[in-house]
C-alpha atoms as a PDB file:
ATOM      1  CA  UNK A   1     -16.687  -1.817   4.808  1.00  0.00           C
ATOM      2  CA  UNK A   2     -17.047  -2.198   0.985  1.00  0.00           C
ATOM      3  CA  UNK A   3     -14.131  -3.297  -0.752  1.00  0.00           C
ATOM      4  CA  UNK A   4     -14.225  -1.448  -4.469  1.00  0.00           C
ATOM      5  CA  UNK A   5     -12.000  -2.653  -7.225  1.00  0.00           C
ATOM      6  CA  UNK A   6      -9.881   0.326  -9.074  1.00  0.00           C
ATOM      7  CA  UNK A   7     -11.394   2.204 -11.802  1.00  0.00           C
ATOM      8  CA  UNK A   8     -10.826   0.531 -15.199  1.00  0.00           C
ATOM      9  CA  UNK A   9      -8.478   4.267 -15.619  1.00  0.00           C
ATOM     10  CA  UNK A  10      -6.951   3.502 -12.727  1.00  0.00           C
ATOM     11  CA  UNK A  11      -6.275  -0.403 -13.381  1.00  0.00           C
ATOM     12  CA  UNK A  12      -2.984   0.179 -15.245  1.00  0.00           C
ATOM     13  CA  UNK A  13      -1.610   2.150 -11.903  1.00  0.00           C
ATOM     14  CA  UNK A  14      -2.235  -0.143  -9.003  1.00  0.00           C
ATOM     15  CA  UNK A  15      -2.605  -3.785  -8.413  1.00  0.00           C
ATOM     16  CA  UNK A  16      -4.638  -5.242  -5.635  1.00  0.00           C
ATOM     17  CA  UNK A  17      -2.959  -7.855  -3.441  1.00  0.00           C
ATOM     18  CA  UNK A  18      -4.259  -9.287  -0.102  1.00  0.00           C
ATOM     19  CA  UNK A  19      -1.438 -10.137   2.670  1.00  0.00           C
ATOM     20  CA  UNK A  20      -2.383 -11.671   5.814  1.00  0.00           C
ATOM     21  CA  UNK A  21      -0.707  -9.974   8.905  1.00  0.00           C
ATOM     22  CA  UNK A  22      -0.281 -11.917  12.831  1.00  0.00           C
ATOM     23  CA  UNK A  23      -2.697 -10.003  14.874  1.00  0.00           C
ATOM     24  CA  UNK A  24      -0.506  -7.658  17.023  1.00  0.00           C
ATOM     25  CA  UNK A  25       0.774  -6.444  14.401  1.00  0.00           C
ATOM     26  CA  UNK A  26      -2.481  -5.653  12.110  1.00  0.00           C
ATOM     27  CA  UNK A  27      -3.896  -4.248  15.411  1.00  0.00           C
ATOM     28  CA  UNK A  28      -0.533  -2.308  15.768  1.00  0.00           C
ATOM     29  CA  UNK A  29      -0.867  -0.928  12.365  1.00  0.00           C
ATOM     30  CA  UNK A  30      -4.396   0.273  12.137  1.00  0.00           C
ATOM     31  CA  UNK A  31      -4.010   1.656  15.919  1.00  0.00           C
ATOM     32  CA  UNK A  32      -1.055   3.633  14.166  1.00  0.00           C
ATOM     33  CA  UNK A  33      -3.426   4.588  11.074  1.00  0.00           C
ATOM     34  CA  UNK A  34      -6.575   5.657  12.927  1.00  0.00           C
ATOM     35  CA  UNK A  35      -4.077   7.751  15.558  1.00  0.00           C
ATOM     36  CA  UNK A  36      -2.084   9.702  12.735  1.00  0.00           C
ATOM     37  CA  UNK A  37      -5.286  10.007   9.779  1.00  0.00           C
ATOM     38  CA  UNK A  38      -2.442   8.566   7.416  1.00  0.00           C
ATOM     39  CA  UNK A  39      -4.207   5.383   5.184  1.00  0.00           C
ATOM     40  CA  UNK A  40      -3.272   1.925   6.164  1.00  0.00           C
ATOM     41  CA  UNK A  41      -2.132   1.396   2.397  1.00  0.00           C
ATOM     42  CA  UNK A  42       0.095   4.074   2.285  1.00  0.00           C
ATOM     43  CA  UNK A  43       1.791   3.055   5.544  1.00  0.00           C
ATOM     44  CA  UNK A  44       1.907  -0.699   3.617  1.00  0.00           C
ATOM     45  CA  UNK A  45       3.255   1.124   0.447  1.00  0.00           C
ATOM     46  CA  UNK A  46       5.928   2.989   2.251  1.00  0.00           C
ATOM     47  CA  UNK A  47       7.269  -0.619   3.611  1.00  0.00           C
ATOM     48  CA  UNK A  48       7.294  -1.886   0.484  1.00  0.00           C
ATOM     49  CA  UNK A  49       8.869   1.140  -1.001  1.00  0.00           C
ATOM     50  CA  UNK A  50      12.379   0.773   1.731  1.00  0.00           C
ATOM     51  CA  UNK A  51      11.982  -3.297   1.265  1.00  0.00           C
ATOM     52  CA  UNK A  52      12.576  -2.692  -2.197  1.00  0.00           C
ATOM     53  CA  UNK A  53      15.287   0.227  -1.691  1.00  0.00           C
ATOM     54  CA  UNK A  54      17.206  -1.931   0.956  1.00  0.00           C
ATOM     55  CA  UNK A  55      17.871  -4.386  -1.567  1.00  0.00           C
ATOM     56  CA  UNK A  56      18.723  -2.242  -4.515  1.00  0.00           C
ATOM     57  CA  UNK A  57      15.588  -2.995  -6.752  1.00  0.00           C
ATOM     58  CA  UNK A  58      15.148   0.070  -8.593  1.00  0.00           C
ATOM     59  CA  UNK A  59      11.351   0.301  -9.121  1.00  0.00           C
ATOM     60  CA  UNK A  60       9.851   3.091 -12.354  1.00  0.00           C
ATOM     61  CA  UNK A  61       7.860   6.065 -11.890  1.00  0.00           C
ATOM     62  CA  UNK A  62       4.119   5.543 -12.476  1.00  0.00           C
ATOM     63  CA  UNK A  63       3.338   7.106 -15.719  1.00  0.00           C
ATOM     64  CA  UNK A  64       1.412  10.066 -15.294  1.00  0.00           C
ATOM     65  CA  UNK A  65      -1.883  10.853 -17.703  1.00  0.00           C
ATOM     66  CA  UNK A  66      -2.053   9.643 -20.749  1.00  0.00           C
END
């Protein structure tokens, strides 16, 4: 698998960041991924997303177009 680097349009809207996961659960995770066709990221940006809620950081809209 290729790993490609945002668009330079896209740059300003996401950030890459690598996190290391224990086994089980990466396995868990992509078993979940593959099973229900939903991206690994997203299912990674929805955890962030009710991290960030459960401890009341209040987090902008993108921007959208320019």
């Amino acid at each position: 698998m290729v790993n490609q680097l945002p668009q330079k349009k896209d740059q300003e809207k996401r950030v890459f960041t690598g996190v290391y996961f224990d086994r089980p659960q990466h396995d868990a995770l992509r078993r979940l991924s593959k099973e229900t066709r939903v991206p690994l990221a997203e299912y990674l940006r929805e955890a962030v997303n009710d991290v960030l809620k459960k401890h009341g950081v209040k987090v902008p809209k993108p921007k959208v177009g320019r």
